[in-house]
N, C-alpha and C. Protein backbone atom coordinates (compact mmCIF):
# COMPACT_ATOMS: atom_id res chain seq x y z
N UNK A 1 110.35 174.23 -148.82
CA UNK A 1 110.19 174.25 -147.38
C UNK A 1 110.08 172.84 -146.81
N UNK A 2 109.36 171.71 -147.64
CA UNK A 2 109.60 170.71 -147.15
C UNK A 2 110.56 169.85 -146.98
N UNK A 3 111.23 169.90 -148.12
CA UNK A 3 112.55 169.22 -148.11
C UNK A 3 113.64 169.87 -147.22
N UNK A 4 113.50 170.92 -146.41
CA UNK A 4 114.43 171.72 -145.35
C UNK A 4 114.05 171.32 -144.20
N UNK A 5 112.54 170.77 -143.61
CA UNK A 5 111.96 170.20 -142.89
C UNK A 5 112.55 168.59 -142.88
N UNK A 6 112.57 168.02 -143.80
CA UNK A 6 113.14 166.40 -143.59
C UNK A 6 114.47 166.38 -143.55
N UNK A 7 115.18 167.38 -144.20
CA UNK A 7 116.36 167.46 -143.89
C UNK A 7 116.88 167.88 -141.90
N UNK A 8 115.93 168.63 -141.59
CA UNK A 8 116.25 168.55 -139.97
C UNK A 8 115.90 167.44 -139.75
N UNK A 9 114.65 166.98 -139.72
CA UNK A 9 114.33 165.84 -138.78
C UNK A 9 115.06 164.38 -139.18
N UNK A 10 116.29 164.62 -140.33
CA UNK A 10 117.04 163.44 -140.66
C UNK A 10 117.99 163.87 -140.20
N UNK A 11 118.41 165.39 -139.72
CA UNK A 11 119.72 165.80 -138.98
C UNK A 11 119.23 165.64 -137.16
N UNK A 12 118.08 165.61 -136.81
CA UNK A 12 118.10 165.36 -135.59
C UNK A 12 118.19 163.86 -135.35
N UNK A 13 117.84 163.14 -135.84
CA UNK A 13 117.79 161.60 -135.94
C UNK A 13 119.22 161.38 -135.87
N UNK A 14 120.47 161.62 -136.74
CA UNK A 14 121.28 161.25 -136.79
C UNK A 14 122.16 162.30 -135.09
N UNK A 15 121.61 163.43 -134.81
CA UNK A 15 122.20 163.93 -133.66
C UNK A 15 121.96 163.12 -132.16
N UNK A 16 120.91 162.83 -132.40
CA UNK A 16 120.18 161.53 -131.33
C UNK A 16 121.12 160.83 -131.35
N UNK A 17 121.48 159.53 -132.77
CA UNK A 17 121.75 158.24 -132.68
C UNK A 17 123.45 158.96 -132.11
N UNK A 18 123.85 160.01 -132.29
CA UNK A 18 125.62 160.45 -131.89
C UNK A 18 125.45 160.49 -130.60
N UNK A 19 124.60 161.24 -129.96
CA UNK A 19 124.10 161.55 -128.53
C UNK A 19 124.55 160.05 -127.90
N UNK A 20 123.69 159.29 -128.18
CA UNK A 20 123.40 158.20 -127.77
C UNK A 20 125.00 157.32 -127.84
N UNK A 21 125.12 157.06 -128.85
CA UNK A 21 126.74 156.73 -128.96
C UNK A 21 127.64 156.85 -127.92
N UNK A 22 127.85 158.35 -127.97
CA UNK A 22 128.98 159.01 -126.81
C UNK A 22 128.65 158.33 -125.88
N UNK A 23 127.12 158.20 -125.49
CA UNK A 23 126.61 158.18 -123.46
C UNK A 23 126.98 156.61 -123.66
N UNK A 24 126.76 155.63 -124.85
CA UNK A 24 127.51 154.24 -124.46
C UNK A 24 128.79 154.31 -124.60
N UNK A 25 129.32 155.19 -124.83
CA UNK A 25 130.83 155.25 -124.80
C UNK A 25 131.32 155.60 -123.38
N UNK A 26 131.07 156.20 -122.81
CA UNK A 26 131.43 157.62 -121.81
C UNK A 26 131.07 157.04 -120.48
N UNK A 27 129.81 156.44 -120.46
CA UNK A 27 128.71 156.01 -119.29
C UNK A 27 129.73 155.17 -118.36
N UNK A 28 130.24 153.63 -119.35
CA UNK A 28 130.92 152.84 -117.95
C UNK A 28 132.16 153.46 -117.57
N UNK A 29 132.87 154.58 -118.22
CA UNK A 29 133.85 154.60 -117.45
C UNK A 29 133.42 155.68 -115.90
N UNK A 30 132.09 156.24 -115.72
CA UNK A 30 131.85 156.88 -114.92
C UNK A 30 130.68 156.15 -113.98
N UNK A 31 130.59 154.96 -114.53
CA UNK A 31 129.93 154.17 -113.60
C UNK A 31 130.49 153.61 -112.41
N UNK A 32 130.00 153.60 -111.61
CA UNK A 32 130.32 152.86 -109.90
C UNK A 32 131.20 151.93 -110.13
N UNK A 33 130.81 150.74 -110.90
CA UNK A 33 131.54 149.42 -111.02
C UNK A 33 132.72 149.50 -111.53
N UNK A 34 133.18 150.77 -112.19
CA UNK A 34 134.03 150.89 -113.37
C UNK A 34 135.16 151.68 -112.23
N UNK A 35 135.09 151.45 -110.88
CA UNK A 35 135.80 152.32 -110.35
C UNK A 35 137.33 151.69 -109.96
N UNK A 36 137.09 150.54 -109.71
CA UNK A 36 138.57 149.42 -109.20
C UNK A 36 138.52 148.60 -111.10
N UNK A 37 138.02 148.99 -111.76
CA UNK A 37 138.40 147.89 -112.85
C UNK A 37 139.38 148.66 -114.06
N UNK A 38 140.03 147.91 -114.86
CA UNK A 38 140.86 148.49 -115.96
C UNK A 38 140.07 148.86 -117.18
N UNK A 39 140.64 149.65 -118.10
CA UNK A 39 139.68 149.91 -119.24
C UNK A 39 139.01 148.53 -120.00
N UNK A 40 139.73 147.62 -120.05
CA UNK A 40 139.40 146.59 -121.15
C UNK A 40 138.10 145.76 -120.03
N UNK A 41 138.39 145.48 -118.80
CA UNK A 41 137.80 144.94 -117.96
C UNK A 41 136.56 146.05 -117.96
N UNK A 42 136.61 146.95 -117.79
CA UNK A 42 135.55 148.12 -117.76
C UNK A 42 134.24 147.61 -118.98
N UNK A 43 134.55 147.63 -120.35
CA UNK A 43 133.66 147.32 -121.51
C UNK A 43 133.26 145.90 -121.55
N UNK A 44 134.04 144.53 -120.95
CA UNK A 44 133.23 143.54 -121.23
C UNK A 44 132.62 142.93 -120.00
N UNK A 45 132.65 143.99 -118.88
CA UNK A 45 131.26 143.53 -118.21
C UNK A 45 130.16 143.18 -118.62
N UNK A 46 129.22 142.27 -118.02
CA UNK A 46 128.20 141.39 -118.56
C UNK A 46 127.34 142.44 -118.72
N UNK A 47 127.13 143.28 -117.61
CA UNK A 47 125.66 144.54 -117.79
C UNK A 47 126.19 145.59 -118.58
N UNK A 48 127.53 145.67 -119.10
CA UNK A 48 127.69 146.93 -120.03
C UNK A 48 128.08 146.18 -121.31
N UNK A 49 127.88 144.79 -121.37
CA UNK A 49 127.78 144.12 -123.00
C UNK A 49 126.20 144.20 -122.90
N UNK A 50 125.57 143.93 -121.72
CA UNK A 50 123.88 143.74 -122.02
C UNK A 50 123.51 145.14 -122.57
N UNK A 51 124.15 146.03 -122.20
CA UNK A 51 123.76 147.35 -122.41
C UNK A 51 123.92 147.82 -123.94
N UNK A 52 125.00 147.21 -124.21
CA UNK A 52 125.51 147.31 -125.72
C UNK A 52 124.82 146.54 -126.78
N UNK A 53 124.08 145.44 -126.51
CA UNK A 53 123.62 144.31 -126.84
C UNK A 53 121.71 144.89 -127.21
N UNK A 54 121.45 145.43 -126.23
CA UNK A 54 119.98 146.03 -126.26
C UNK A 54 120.03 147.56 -127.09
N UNK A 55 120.99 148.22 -127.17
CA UNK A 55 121.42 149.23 -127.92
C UNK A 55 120.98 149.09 -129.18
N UNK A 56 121.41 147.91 -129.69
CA UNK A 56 121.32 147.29 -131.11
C UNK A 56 120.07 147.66 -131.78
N UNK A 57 118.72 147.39 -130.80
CA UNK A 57 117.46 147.72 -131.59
C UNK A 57 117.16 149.54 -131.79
N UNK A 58 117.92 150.13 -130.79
CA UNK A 58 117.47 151.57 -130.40
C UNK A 58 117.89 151.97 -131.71
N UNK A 59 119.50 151.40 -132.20
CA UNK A 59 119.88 152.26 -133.81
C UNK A 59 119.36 151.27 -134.84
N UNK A 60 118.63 150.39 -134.63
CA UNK A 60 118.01 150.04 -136.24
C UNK A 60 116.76 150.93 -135.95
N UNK A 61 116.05 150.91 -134.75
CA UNK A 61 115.09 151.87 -134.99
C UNK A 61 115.23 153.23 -135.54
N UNK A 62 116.44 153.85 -134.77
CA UNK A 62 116.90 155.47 -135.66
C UNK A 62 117.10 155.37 -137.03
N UNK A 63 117.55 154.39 -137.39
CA UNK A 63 117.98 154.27 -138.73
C UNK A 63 116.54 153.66 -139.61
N UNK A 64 115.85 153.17 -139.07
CA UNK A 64 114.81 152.93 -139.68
C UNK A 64 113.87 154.63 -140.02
N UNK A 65 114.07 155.32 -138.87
CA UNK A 65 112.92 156.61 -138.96
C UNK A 65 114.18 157.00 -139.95
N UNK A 66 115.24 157.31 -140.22
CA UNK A 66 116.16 158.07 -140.90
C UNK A 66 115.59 157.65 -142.11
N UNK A 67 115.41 156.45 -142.71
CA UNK A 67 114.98 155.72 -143.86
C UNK A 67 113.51 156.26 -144.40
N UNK A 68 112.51 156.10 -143.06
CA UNK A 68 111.16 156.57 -143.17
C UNK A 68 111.21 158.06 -143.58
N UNK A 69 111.81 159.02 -143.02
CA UNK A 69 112.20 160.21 -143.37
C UNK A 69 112.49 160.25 -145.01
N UNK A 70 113.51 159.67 -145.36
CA UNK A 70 114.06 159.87 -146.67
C UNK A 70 112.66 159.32 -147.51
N UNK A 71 111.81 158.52 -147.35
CA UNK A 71 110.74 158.37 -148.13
C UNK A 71 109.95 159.26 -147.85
N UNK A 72 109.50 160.04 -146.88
CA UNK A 72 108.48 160.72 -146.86
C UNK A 72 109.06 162.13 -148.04
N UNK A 73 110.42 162.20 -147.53
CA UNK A 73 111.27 163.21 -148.87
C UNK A 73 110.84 162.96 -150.16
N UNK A 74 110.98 161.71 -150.46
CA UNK A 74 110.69 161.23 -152.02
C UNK A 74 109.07 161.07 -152.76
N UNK A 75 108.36 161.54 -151.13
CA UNK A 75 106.76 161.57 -151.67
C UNK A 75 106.16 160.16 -151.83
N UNK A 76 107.38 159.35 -151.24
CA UNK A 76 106.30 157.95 -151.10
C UNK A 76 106.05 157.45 -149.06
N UNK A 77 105.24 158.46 -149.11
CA UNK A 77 104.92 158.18 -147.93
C UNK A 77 103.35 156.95 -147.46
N UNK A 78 103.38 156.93 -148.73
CA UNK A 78 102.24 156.05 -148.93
C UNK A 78 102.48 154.52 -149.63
N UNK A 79 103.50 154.40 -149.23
CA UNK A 79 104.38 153.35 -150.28
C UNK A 79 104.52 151.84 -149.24
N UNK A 80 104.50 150.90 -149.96
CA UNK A 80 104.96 149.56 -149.07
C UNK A 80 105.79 149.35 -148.03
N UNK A 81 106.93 150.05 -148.58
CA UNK A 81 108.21 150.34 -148.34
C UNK A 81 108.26 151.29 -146.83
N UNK A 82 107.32 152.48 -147.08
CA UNK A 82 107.54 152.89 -145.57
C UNK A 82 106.46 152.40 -144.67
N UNK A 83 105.31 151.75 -145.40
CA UNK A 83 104.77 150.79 -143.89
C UNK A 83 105.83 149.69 -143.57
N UNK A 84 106.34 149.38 -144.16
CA UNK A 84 107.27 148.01 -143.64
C UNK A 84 108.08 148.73 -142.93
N UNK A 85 108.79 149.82 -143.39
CA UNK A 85 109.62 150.63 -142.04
C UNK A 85 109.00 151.07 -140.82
N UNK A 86 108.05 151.34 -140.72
CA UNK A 86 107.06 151.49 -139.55
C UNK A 86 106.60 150.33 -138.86
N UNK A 87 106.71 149.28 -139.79
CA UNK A 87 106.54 148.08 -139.08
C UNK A 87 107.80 147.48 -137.90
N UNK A 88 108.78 147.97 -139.07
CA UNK A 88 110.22 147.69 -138.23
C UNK A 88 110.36 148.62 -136.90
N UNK A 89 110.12 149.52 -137.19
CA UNK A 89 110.20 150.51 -135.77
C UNK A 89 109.37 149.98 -134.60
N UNK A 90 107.92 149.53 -135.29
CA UNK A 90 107.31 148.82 -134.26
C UNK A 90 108.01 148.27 -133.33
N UNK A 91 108.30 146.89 -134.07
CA UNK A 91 109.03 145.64 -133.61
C UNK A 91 110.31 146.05 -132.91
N UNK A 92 111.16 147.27 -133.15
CA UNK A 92 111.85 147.43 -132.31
C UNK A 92 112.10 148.25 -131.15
N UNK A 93 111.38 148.91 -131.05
CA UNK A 93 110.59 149.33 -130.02
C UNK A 93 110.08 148.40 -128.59
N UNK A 94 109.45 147.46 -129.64
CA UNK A 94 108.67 146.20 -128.76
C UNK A 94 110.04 145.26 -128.31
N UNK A 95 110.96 145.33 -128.73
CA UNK A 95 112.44 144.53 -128.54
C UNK A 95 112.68 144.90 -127.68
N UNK A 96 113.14 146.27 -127.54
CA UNK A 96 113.98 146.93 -126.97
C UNK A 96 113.47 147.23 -125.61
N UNK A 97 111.88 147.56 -125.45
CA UNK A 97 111.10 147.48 -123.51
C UNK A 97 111.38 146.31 -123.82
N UNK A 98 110.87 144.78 -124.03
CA UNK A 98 111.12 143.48 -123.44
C UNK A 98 113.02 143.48 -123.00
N UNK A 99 113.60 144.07 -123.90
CA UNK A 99 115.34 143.42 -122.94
C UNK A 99 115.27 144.60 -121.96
N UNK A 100 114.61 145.83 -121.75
CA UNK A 100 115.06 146.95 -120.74
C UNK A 100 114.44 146.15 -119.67
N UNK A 101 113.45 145.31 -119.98
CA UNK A 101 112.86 145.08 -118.55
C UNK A 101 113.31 144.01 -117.75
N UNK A 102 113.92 143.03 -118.92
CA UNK A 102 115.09 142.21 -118.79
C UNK A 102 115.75 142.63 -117.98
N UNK A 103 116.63 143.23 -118.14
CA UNK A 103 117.62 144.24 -117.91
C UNK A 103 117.66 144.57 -115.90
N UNK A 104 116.05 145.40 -116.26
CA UNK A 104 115.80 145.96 -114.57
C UNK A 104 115.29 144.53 -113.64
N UNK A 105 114.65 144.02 -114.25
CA UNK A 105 114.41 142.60 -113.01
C UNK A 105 115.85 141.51 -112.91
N UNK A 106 116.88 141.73 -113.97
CA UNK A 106 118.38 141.13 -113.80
C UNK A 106 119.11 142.25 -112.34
N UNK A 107 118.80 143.52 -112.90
CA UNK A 107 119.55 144.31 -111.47
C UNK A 107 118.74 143.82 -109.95
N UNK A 108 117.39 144.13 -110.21
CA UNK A 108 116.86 144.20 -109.32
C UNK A 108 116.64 142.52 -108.68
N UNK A 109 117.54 141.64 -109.07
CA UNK A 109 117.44 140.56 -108.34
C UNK A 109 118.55 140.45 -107.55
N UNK A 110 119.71 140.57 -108.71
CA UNK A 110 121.34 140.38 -108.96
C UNK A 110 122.17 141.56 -107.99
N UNK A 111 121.53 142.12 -107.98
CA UNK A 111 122.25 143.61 -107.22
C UNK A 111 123.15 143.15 -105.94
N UNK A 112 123.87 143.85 -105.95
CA UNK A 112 124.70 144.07 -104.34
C UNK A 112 123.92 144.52 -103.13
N UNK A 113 123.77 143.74 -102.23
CA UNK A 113 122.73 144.50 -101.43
C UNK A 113 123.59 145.63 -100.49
N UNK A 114 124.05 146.18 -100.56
CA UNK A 114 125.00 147.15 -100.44
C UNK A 114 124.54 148.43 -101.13
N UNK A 115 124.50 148.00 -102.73
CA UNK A 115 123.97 148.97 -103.86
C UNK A 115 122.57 149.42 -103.73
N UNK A 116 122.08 150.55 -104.00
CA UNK A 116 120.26 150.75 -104.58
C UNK A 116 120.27 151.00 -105.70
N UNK A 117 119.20 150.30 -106.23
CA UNK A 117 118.70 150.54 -107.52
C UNK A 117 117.91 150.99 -107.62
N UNK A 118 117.44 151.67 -106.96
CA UNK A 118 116.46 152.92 -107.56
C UNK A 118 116.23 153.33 -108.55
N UNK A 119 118.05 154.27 -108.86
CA UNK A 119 117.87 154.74 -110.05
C UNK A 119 117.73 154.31 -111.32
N UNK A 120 118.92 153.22 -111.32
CA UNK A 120 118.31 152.58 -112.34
C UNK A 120 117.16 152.07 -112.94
N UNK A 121 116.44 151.20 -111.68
CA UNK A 121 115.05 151.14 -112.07
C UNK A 121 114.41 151.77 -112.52
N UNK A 122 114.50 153.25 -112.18
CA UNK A 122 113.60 154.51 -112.68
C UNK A 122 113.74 154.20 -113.90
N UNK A 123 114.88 154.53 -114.28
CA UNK A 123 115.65 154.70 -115.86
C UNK A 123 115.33 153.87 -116.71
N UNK A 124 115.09 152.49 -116.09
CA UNK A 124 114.55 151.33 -116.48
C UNK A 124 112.72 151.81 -117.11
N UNK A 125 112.29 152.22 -116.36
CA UNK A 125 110.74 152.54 -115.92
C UNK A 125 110.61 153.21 -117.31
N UNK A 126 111.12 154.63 -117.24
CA UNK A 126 110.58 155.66 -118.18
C UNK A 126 111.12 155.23 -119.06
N UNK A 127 112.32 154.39 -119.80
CA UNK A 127 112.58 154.13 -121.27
C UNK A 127 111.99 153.04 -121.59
N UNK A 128 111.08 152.11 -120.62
CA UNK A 128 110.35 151.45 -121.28
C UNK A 128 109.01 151.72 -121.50
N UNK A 129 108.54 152.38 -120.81
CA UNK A 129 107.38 153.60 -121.13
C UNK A 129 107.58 154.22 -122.56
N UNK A 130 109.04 154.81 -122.53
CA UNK A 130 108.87 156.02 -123.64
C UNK A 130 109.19 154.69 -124.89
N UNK A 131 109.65 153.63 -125.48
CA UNK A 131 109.91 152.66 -125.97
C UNK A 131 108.54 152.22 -126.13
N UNK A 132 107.75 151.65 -125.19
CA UNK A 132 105.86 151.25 -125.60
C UNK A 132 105.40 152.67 -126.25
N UNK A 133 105.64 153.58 -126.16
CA UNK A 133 104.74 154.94 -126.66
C UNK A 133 105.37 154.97 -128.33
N UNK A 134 106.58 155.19 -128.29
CA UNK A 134 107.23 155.03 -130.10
C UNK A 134 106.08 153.49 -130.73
N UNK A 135 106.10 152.42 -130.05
CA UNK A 135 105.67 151.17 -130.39
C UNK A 135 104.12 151.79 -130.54
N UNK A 136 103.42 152.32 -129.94
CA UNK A 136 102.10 152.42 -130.38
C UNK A 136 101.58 153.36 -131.04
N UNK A 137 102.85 154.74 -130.87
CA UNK A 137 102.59 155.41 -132.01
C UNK A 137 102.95 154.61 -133.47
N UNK A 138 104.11 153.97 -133.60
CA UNK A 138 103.92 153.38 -134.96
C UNK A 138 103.03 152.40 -135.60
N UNK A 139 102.48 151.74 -134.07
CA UNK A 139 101.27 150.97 -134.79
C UNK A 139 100.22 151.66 -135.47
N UNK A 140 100.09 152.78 -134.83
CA UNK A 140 99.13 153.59 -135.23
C UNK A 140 99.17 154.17 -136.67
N UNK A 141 100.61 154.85 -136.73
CA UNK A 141 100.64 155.42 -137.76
C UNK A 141 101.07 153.96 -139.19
N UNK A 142 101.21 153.36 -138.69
CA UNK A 142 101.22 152.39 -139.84
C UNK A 142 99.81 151.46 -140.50
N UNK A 143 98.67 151.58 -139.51
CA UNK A 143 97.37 151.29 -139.62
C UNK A 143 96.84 152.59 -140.39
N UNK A 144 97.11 153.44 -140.30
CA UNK A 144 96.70 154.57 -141.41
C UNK A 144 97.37 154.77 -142.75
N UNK A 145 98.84 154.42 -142.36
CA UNK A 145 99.53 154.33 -144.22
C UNK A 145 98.65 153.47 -144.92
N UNK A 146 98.58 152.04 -144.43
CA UNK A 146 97.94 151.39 -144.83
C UNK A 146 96.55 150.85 -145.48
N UNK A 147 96.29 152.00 -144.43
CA UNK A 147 94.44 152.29 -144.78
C UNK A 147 94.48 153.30 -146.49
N UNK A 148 95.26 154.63 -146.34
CA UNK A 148 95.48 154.94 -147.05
C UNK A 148 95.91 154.60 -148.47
N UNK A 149 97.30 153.27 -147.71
CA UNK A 149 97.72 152.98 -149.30
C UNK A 149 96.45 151.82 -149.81
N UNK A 150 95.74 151.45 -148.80
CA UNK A 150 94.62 150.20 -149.73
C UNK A 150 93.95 150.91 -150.75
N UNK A 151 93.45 152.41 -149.89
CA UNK A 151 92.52 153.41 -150.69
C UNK A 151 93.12 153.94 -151.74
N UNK A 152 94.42 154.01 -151.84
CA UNK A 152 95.06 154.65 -153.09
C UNK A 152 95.55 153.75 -154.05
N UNK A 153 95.33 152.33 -154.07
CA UNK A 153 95.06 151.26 -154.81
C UNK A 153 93.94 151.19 -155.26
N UNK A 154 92.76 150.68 -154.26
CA UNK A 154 91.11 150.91 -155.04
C UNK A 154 91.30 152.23 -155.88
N UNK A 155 91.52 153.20 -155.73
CA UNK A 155 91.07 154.43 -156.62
C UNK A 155 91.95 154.07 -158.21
N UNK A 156 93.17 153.77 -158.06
CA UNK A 156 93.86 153.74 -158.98
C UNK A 156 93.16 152.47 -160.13
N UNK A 157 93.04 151.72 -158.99
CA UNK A 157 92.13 150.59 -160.18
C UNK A 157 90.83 150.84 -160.56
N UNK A 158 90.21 151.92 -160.10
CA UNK A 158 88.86 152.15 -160.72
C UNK A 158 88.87 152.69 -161.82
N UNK A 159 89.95 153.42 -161.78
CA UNK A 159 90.67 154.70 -163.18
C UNK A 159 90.57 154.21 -164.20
């Protein structure tokens, strides 16, 4: 039963990081800006390379929980190896709100005053919210592997 359990949550991880894919695929050609421009002109806009560019941490982070997953499979959930992956998730997490916010104070200066950014900002708002919440859940949960794996060292050396 457990190993049918990590096997979803390594098949939702990888359905996420596809999810995610498509919407950077799909997004500028249905964006505003993308409306007078050509396909090639469409992708190396500066805010849809920034977009592509900040992307970068979102799939080492998936791919990091994909990794953390496959250890918790192998029963070393208490292992070096997946605090350092939890460490990595941290850190990218913590990457990824610092360029989103980047990101929204670049619109929200740079903008067309023509344009509102509202929405974006929003969008801006809650993924760097939900980005600090992954970041402090993994601090968290990596202050307890840790606690754990110290304790499962002392015991082993008392043996």
């Amino acid at each position: 039963m457990k190993r049918i359990s990590i096997v979803f949550l390594q098949t939702a991880v990888v359905l996420i990081g596809i999810v995610a894919l498509a919407m950077l695929i799909r997004f500028p050609l249905t964006e505003g800006r993308a409306t007078n421009l050509d396909l090639l002109s469409i992708y190396f806009d500066k805010v849809i390379l920034y977009g592509y560019a900040t992307s970068i941490a979102f799939f080492v982070a998936l791919y990091k929980a994909f990794k953390l997953l496959g250890y918790i499979g192998q029963n070393q959930a208490f292992s070096t190896n997946a605090i350092q992956t939890l460490k990595s998730i941290k850190y990218c997490a913590i990457v990824l709100s610092i360029l989103i916010v980047i990101g929204g104070v670049y619109i929200k200066i740079f903008h067309d005053k023509d344009d509102d950014p509202a929405g974006f900002l929003a969008i801006c708002i809650v993924t760097t919210f939900a980005s600090i919440v992954v970041a402090t859940a993994a601090a968290i949960f990596e202050k307890i592997l840790q606690n754990a794996f110290d304790m499962k060292l002392e015991n082993d050396l008392t043996i």
